[in-house]
N, C-alpha and C. Protein backbone atom coordinates (compact mmCIF):
# COMPACT_ATOMS: atom_id res chain seq x y z
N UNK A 1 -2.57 15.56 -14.79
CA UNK A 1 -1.76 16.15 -13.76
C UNK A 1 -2.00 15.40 -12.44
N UNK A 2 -0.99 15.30 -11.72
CA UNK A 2 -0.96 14.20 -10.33
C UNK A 2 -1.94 14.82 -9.29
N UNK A 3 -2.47 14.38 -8.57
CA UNK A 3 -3.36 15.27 -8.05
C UNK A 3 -2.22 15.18 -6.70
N UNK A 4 -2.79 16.77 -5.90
CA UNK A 4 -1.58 16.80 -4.44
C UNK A 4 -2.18 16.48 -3.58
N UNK A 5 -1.15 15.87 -2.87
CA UNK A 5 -1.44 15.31 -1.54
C UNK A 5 -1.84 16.06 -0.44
N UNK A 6 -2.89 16.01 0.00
CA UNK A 6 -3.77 16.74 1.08
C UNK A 6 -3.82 15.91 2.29
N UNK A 7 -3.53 14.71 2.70
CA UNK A 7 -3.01 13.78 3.83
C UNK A 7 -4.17 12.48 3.68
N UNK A 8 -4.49 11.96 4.68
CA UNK A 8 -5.67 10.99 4.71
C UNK A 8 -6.76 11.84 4.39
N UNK A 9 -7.50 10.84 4.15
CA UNK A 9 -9.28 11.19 3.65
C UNK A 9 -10.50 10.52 4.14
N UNK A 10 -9.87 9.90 5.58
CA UNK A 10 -10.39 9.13 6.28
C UNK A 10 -10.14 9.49 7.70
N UNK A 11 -11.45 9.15 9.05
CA UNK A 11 -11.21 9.76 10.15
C UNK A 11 -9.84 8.43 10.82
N UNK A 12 -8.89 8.77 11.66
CA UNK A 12 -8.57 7.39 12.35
C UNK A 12 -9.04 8.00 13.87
N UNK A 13 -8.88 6.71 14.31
CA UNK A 13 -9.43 6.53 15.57
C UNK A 13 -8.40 5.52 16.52
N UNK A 14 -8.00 5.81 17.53
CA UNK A 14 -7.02 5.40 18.18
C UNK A 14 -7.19 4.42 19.12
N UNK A 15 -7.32 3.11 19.23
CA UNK A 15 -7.83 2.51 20.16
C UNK A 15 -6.58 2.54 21.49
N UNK A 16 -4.73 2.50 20.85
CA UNK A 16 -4.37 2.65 21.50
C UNK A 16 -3.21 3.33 21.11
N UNK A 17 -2.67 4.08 21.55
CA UNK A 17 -1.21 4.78 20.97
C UNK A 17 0.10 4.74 21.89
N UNK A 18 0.29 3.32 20.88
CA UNK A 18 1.91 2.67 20.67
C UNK A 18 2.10 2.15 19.77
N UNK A 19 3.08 1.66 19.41
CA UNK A 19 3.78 1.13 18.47
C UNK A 19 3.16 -0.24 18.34
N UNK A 20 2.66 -0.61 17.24
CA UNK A 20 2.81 -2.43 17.38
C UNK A 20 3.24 -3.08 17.02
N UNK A 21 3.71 -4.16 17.37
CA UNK A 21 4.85 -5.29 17.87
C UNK A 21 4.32 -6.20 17.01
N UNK A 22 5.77 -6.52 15.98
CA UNK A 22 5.54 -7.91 15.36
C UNK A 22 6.53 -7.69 14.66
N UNK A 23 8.09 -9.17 14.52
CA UNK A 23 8.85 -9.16 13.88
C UNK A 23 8.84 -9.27 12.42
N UNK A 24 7.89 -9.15 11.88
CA UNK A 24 7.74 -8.55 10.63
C UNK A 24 7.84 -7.65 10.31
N UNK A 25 7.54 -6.73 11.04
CA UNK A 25 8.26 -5.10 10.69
C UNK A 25 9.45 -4.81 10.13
N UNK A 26 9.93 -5.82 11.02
CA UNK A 26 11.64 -5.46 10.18
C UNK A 26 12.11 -5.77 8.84
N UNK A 27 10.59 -7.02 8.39
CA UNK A 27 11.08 -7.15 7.02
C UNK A 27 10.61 -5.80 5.75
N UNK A 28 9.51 -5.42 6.22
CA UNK A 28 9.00 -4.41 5.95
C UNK A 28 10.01 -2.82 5.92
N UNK A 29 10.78 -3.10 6.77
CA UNK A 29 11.82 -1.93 6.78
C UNK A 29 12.86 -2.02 5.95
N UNK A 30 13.21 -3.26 5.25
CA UNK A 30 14.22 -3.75 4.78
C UNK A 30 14.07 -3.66 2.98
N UNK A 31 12.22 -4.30 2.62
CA UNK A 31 12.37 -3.64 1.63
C UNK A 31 11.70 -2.30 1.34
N UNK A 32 11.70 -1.72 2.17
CA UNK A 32 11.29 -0.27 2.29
C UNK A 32 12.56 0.25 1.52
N UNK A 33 13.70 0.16 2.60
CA UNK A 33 14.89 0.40 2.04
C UNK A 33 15.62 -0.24 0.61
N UNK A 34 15.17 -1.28 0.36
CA UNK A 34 15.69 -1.62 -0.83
C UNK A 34 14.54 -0.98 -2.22
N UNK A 35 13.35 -0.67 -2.19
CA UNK A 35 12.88 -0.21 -2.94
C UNK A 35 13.16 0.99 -3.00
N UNK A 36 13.39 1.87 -1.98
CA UNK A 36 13.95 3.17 -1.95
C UNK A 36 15.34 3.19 -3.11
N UNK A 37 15.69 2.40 -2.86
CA UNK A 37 17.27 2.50 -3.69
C UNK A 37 17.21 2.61 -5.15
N UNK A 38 15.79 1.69 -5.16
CA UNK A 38 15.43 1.40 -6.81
C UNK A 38 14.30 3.14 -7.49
N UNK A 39 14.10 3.66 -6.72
CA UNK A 39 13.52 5.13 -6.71
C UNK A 39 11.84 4.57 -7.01
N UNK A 40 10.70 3.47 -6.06
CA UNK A 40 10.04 3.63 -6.19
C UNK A 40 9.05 3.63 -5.23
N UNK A 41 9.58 4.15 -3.94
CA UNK A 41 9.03 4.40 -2.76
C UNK A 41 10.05 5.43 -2.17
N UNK A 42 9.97 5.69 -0.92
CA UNK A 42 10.73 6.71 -0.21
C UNK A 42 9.65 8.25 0.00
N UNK A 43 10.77 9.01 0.66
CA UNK A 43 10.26 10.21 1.16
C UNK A 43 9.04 10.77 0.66
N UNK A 44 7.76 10.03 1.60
CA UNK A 44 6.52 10.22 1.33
C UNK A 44 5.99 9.22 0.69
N UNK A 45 6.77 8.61 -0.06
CA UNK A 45 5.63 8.20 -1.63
C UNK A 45 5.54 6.66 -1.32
N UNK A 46 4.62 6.31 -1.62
CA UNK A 46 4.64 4.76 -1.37
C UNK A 46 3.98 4.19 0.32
N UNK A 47 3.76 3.11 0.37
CA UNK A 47 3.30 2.34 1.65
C UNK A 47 3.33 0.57 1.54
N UNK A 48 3.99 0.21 2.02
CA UNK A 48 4.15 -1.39 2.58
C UNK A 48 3.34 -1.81 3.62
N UNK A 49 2.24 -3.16 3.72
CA UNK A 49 1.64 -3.60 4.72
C UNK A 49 1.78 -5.12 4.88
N UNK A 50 1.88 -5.44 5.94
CA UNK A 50 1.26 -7.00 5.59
C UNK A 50 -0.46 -7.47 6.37
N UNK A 51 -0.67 -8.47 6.22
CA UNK A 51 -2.08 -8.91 6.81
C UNK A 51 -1.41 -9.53 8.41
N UNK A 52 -2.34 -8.97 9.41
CA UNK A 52 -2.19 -9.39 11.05
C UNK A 52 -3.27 -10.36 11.11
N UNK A 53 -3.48 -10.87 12.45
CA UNK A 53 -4.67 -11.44 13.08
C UNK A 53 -5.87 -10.42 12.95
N UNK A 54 -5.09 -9.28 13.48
CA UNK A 54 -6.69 -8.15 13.85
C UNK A 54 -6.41 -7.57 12.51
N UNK A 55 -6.14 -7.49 11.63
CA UNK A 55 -6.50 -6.42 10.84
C UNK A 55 -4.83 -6.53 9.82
N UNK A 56 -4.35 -5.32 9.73
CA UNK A 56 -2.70 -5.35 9.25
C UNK A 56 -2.49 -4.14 9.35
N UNK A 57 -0.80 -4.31 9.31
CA UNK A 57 -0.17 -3.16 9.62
C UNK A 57 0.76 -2.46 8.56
N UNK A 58 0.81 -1.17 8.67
CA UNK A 58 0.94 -0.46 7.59
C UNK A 58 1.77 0.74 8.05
N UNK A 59 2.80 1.56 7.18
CA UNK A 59 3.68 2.48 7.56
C UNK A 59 2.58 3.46 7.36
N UNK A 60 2.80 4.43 8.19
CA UNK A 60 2.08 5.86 9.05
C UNK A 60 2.57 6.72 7.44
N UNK A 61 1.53 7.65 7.32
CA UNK A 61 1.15 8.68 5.94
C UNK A 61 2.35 9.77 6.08
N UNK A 62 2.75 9.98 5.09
CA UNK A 62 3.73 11.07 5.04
C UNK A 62 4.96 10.90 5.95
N UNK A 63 5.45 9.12 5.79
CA UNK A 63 6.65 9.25 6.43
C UNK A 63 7.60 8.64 4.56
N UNK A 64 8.47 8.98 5.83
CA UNK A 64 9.86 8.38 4.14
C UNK A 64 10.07 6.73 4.09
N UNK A 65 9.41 6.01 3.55
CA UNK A 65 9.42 5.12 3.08
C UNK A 65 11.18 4.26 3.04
N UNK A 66 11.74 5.03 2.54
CA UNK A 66 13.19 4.23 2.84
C UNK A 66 13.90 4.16 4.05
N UNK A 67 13.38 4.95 5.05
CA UNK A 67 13.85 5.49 6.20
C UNK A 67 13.23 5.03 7.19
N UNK A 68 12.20 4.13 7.47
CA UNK A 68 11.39 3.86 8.64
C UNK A 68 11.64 3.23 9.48
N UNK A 69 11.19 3.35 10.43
CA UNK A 69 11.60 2.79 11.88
C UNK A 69 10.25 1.98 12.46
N UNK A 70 10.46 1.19 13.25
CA UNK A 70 9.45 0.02 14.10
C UNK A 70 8.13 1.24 14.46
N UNK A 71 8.71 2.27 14.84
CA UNK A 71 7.80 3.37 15.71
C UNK A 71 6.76 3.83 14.87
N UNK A 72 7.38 3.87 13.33
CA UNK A 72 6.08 4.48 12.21
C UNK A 72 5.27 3.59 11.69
N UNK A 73 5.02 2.61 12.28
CA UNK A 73 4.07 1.58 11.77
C UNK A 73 2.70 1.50 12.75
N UNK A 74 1.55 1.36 12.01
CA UNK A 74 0.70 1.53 12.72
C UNK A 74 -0.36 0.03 12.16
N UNK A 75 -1.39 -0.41 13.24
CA UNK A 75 -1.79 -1.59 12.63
C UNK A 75 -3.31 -1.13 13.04
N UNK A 76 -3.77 -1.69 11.77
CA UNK A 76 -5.68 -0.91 11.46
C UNK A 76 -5.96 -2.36 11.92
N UNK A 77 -7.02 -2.40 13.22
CA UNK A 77 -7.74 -3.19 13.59
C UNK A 77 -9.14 -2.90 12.95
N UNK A 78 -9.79 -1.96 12.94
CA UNK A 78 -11.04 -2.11 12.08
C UNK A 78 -11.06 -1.14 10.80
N UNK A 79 -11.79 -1.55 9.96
CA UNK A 79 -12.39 -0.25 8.96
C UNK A 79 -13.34 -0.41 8.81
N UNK A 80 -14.13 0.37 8.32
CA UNK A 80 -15.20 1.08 8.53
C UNK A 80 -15.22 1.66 6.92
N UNK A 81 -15.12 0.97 5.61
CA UNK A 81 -14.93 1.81 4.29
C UNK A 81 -16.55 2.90 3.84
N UNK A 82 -17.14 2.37 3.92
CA UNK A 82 -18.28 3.12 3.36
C UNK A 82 -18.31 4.68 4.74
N UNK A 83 -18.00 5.05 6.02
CA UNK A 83 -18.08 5.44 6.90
C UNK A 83 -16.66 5.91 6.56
N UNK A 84 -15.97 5.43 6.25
CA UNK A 84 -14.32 6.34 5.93
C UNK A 84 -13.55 6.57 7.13
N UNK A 85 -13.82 4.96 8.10
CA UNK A 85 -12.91 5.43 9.79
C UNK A 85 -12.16 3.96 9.86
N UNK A 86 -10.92 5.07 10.38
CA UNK A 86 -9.61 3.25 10.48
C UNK A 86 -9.85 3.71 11.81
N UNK A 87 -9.77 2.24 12.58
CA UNK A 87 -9.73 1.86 14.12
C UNK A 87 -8.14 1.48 14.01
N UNK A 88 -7.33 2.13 15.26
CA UNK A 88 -6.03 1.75 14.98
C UNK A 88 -5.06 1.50 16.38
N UNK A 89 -3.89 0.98 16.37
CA UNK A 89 -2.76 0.54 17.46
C UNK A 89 -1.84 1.48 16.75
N UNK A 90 -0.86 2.57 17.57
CA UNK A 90 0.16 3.08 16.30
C UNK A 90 0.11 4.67 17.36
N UNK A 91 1.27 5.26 17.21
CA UNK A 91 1.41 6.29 17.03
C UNK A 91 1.58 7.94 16.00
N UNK A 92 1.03 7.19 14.85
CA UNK A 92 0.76 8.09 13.82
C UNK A 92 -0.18 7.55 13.16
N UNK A 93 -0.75 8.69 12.12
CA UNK A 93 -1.94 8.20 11.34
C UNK A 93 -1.60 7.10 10.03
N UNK A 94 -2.23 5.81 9.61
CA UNK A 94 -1.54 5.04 8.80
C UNK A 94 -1.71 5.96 7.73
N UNK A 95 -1.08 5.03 7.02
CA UNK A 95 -0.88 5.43 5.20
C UNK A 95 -2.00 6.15 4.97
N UNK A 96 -2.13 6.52 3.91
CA UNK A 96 -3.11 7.88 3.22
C UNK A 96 -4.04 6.86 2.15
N UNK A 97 -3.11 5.81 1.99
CA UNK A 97 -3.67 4.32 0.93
C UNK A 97 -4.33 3.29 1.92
N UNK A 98 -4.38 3.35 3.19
CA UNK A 98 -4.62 2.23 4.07
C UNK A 98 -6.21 2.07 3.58
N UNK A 99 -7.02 2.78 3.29
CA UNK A 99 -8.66 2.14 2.52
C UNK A 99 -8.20 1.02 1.23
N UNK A 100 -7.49 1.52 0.52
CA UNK A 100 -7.08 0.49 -0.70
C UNK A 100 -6.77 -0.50 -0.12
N UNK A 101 -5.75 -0.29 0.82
CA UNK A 101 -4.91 -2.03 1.29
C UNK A 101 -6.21 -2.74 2.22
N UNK A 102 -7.02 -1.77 2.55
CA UNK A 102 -8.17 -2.52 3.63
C UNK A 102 -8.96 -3.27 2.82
N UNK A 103 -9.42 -3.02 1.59
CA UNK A 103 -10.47 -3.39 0.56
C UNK A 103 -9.85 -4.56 -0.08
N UNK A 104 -8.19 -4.18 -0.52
CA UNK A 104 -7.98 -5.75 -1.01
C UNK A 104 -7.71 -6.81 -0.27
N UNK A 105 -7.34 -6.54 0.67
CA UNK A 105 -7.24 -7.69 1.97
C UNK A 105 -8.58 -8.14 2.06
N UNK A 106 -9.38 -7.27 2.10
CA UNK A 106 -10.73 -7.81 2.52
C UNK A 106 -11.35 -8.81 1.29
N UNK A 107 -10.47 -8.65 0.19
CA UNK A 107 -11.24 -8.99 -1.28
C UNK A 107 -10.57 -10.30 -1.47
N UNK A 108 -9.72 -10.36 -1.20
CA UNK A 108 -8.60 -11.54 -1.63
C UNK A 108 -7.77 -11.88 -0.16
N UNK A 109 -8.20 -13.03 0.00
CA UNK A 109 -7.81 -13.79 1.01
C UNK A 109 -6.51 -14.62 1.44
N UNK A 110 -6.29 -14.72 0.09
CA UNK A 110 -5.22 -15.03 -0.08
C UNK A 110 -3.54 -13.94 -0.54
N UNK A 111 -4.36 -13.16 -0.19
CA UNK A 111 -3.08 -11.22 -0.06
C UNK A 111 -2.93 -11.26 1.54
N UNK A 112 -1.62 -11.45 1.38
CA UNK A 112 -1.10 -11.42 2.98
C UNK A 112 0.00 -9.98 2.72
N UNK A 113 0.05 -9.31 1.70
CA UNK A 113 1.06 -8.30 2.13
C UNK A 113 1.14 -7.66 0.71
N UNK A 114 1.22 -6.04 0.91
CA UNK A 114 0.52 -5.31 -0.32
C UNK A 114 1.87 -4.14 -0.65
N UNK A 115 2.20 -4.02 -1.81
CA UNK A 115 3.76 -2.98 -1.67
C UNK A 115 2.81 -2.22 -2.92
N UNK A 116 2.92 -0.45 -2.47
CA UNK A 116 2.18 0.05 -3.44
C UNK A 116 3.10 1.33 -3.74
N UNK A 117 3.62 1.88 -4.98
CA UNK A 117 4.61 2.38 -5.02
C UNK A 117 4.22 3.65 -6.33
N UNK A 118 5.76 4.02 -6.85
CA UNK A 118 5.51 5.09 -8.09
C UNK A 118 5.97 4.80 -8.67
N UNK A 119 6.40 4.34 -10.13
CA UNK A 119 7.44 4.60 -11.39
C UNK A 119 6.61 5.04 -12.38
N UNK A 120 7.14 6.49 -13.12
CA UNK A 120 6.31 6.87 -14.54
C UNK A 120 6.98 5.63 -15.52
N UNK A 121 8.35 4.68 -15.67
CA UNK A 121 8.71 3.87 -16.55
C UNK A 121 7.51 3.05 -16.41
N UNK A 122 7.05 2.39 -14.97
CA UNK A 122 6.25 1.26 -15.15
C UNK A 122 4.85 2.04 -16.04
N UNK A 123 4.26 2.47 -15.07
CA UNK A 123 2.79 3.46 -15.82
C UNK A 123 2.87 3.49 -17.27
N UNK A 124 3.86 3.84 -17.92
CA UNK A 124 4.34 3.90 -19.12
C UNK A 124 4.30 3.03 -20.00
N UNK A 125 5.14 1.40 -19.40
CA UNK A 125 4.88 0.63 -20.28
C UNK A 125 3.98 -0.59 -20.07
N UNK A 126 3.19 -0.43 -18.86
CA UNK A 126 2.05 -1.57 -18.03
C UNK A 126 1.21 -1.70 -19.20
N UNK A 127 1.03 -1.50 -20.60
CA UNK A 127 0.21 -2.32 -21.48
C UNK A 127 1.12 -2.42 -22.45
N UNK A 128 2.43 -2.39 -22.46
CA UNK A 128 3.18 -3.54 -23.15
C UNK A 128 3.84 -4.88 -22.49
N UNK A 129 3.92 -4.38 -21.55
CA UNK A 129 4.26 -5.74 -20.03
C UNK A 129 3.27 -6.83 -19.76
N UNK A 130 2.11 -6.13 -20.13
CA UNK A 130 0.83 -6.48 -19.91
C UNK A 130 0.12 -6.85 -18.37
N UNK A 131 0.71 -5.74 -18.19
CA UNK A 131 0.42 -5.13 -16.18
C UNK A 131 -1.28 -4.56 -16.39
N UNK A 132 -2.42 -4.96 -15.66
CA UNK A 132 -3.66 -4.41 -15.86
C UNK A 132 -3.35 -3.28 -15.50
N UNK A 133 -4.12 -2.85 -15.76
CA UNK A 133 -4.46 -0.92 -15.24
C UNK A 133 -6.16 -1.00 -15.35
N UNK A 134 -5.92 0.17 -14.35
CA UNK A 134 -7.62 0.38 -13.77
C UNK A 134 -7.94 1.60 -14.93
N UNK A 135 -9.46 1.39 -14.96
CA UNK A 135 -10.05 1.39 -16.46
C UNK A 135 -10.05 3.59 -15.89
N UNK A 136 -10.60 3.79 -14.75
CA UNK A 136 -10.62 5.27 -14.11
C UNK A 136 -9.37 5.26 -13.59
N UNK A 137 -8.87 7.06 -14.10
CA UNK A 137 -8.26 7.90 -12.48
C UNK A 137 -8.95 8.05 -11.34
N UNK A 138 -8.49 7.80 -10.06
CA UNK A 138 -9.44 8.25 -9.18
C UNK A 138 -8.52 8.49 -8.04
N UNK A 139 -9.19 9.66 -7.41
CA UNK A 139 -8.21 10.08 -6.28
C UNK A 139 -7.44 9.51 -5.28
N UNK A 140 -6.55 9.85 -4.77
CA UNK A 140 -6.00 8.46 -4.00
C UNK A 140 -6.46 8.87 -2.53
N UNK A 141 -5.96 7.57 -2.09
CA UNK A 141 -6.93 6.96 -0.34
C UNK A 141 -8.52 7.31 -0.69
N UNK A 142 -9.07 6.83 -1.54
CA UNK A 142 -10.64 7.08 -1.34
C UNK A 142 -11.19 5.58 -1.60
N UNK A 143 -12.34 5.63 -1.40
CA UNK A 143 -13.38 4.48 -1.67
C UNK A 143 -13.39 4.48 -3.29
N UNK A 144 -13.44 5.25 -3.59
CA UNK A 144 -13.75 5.40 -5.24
C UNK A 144 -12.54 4.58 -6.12
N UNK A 145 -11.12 5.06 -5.14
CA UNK A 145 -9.92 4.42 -5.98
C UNK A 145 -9.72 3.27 -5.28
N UNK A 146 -10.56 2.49 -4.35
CA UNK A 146 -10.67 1.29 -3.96
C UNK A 146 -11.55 0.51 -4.60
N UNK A 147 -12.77 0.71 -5.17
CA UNK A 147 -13.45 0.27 -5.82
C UNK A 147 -13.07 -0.03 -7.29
N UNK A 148 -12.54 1.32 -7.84
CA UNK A 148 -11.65 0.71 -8.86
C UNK A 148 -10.82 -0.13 -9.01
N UNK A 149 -10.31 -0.38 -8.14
CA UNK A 149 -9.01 -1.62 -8.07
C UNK A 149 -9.56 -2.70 -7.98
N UNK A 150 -10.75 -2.96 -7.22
CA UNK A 150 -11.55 -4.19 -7.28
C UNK A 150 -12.00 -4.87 -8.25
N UNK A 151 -12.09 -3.85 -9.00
CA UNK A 151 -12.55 -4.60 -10.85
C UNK A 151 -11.86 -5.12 -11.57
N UNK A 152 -10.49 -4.73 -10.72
CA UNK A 152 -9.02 -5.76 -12.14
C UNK A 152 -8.35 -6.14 -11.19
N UNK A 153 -8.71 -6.34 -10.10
CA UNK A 153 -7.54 -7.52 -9.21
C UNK A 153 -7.74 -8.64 -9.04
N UNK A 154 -8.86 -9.37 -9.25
CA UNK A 154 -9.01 -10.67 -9.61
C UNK A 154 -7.74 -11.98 -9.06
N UNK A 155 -7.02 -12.76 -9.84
CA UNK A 155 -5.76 -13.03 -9.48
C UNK A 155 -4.61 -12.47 -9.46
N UNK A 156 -4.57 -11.05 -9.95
CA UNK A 156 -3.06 -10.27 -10.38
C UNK A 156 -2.11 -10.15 -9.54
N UNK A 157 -1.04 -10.45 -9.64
CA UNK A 157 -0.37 -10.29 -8.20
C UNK A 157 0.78 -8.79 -8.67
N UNK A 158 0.51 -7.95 -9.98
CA UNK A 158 0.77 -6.48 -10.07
C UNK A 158 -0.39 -5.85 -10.83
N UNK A 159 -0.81 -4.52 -10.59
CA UNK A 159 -2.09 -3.97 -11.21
C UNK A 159 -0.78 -2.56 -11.17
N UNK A 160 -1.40 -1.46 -11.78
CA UNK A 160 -1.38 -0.17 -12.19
C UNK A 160 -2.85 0.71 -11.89
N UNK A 161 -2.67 1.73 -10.67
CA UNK A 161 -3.60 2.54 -11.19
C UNK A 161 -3.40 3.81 -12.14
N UNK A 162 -4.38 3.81 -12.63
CA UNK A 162 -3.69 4.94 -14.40
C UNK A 162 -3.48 6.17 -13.81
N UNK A 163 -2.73 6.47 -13.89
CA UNK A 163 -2.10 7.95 -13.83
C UNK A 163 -1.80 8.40 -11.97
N UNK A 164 -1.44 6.96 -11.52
CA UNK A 164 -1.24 7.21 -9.97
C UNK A 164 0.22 6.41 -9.92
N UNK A 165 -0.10 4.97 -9.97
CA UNK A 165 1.23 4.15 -9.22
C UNK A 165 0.66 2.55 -9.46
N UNK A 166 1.51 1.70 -8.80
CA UNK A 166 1.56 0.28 -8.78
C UNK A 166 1.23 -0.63 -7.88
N UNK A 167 0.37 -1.38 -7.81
CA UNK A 167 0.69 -2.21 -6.52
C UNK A 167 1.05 -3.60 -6.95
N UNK A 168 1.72 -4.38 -5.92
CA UNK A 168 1.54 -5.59 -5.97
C UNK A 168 1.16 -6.32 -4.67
N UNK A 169 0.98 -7.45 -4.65
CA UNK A 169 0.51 -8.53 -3.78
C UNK A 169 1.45 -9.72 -3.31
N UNK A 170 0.95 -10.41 -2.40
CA UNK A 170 1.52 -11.89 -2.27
C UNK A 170 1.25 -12.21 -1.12
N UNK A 171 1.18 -13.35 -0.82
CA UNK A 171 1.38 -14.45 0.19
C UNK A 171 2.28 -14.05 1.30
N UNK A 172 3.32 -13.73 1.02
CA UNK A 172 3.86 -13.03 1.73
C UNK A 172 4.67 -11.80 1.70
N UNK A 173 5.57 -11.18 2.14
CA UNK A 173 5.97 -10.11 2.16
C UNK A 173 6.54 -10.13 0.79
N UNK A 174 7.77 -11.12 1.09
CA UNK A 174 8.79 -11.32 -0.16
C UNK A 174 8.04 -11.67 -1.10
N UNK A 175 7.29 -11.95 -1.59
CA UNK A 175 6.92 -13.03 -2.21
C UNK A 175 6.28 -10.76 -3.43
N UNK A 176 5.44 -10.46 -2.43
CA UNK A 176 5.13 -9.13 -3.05
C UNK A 176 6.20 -8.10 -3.55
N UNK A 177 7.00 -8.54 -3.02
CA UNK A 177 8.50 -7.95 -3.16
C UNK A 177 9.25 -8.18 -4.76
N UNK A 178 9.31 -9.38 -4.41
CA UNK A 178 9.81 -10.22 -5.69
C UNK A 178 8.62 -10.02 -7.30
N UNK A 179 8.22 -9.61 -6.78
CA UNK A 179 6.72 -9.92 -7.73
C UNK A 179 7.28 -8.20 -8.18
N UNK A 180 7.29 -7.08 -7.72
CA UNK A 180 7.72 -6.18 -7.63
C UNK A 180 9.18 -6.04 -8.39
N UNK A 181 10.09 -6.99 -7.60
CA UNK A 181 11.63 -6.52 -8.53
C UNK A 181 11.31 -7.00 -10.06
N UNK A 182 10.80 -8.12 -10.17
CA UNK A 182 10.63 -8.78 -11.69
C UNK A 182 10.22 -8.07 -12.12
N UNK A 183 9.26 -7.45 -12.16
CA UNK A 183 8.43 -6.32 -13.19
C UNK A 183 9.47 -5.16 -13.75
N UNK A 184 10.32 -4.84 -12.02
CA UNK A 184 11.16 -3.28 -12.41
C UNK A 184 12.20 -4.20 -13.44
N UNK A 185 12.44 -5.27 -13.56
CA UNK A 185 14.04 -5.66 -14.23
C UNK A 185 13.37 -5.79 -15.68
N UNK A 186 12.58 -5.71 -16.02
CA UNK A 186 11.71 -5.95 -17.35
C UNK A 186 11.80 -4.46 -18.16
N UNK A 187 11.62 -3.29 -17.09
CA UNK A 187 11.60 -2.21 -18.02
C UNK A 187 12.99 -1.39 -18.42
């Protein structure tokens, strides 16, 4: 059974509250909206980031994913994972997943931008696709379901966590994007 969403699970901390600025956002809004269409993000579910200078930026927890605006993006200058505190620029609290996206950024250097989403089709057939999946369930936005992901992301540029959702990776936005449509046109 899905476990419910109770919001972040982490303190944030505001270094400053505004919006932050970077024309990448807009690409981020774009396939916000186009994954919305495909039903595997939107109202609530899902979070898009890419990697910044200070840190990266990420759509704010419990917004609608197909619907976002420049204003719901918030960019985590520090974390703090073992301590469970995002340092942040933004007028809302980031994603509820922003520990996951902090851990693989931090893990893989080469992840400039992270699209993490829902389909029961994918979950379903990610070991005939041969999509890894993480070996535990584990609750989401925690250290625990960050740590798990660490054990099978290696080079993958799509993983499955079991009985949650999908992420993928890339270099760049599109690039995580694309990595993303190929998989959905497969099932």
């Amino acid at each position: 059974m899905p476990e419910q969403y109770v919001g972040t699970k982490f303190r944030t901390v505001y270094a400053r509250r505004e919006p932050p600025r970077d024309n990448r956002i807009g690409e981020l809004i774009e396939w916000g909206a186009r994954l919305a269409k495909r039903g595997v993000v939107g109202d609530t579910v899902g979070n898009l980031s890419f990697r910044t200078a200070n840190g990266f930026i990420i759509n704010r927890t419990a917004g609608d994913v197909g619907r976002m605006t420049p204003q719901e993006f918030v960019e985590v200058i520090n974390t703090d994972l073992t301590g469970r505190e995002l340092t942040v620029v933004g007028l809302h609290e980031p994603s509820s997943e922003s520990m996951m996206h902090a851990a693989i950024y931090g893990a893989r250097r080469d992840v400039n931008a992270i699209f993490h989403g829902h389909s029961q089709r994918l979950l379903d057939q990610a070991a005939s696709l041969r999509v890894p999946i993480t070996e535990r369930e584990q609750p989401y936005g925690t250290l625990e379901l960050a740590s798990e992901i660490l054990k099978i992301l290696e080079w993958h540029k799509i993983f499955v966590m079991r009985h949650h959702g999908f992420v993928t990776v890339g270099r760049t936005i599109a690039e995580a994007g694309r990595w993303l449509e190929h998989i959905l046109a497969r099932l």
